[in-house]
Protein backbone atom coordinates (compact mmCIF):
# COMPACT_ATOMS: atom_id res chain seq x y z
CA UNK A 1 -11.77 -5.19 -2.79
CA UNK A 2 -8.69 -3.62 -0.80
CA UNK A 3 -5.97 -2.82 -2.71
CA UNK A 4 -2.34 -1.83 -1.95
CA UNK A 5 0.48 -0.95 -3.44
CA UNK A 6 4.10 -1.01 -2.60
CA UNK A 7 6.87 0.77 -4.28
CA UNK A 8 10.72 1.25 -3.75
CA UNK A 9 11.83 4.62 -3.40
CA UNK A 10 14.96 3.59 -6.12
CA UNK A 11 13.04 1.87 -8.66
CA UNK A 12 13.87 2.76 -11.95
CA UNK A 13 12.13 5.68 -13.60
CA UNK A 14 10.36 3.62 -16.34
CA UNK A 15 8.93 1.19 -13.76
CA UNK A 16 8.10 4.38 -11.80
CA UNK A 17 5.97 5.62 -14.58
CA UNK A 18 4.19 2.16 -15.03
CA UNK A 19 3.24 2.78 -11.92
CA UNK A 20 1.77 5.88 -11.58
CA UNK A 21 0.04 5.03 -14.77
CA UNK A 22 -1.31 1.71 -12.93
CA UNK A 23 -2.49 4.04 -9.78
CA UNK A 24 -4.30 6.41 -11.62
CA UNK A 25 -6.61 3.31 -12.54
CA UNK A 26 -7.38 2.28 -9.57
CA UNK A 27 -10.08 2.61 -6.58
CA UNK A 28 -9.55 3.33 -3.40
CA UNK A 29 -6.57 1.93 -2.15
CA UNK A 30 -3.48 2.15 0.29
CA UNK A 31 0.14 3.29 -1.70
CA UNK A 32 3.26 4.17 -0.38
CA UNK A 33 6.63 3.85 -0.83
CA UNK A 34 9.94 1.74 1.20
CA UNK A 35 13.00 3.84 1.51
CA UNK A 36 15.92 1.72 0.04
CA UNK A 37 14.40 -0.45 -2.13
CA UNK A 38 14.45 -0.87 -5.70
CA UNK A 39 11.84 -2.54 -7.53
CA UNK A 40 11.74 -6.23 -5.86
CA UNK A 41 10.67 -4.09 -2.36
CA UNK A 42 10.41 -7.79 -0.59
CA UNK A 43 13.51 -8.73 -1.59
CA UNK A 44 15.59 -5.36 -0.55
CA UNK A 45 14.20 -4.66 2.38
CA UNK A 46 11.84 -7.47 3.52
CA UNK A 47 11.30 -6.45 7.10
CA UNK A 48 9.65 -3.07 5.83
CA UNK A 49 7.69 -4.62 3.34
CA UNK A 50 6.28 -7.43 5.59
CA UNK A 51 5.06 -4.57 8.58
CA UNK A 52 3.29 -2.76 5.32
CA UNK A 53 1.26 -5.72 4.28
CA UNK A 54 0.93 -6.68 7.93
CA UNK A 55 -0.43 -3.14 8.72
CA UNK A 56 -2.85 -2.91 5.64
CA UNK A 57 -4.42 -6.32 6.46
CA UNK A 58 -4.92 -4.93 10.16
CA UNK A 59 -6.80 -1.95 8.61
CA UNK A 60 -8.37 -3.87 6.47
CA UNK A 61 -9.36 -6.54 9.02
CA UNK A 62 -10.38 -3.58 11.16
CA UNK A 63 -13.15 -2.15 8.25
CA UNK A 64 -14.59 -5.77 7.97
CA UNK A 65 -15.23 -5.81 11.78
CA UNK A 66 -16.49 -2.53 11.91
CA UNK A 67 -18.38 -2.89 8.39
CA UNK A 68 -19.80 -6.23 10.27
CA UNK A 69 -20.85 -4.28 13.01
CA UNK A 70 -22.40 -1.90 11.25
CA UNK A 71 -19.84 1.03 12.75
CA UNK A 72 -17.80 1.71 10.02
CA UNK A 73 -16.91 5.47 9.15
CA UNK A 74 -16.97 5.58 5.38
CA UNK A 75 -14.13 6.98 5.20
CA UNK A 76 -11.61 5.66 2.28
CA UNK A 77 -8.44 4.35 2.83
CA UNK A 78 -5.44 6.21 3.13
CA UNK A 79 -3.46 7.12 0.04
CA UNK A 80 0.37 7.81 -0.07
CA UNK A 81 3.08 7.29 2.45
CA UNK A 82 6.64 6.18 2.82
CA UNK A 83 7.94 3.69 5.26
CA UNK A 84 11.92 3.06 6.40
């Protein structure tokens, strides 16, 4: 199941740790974080967080097709990023 997960760079440090403490649980799966936002990311900056879950469901969309195809590369998503 593709995961992601999207952070603001100024959320508080106790959600922060939450966080990291959810991450370390999961599988694979796409993280990063959106330069001046706080904790509600798709309410601070909604632009940035709509092109991040646009652009994982393109890469994800692009595993299917390539998974249905029979081409894909086995290689696991990418962790860790920041977008402005």
């Amino acid at each position: 199941m593709p995961i992601v997960l999207i952070r603001g760079a100024e959320t508080p440090a106790h959600f922060q740790a939450r966080l990291d403490d959810h991450e370390a649980c999961l599988p694979e799966h796409w993280s990063l974080t959106v330069t001046g936002a706080a904790h509600s990311v798709h309410m601070d900056r909604p632009e940035a967080y709509n092109r991040a879950v646009l652009e994982f469901i393109g890469r994800h969309e692009e595993q299917t097709a390539a998974s249905d195809r029979g081409t894909a590369n086995g290689r696991a998503p990418t962790r860790g990023g920041e977008i402005e």
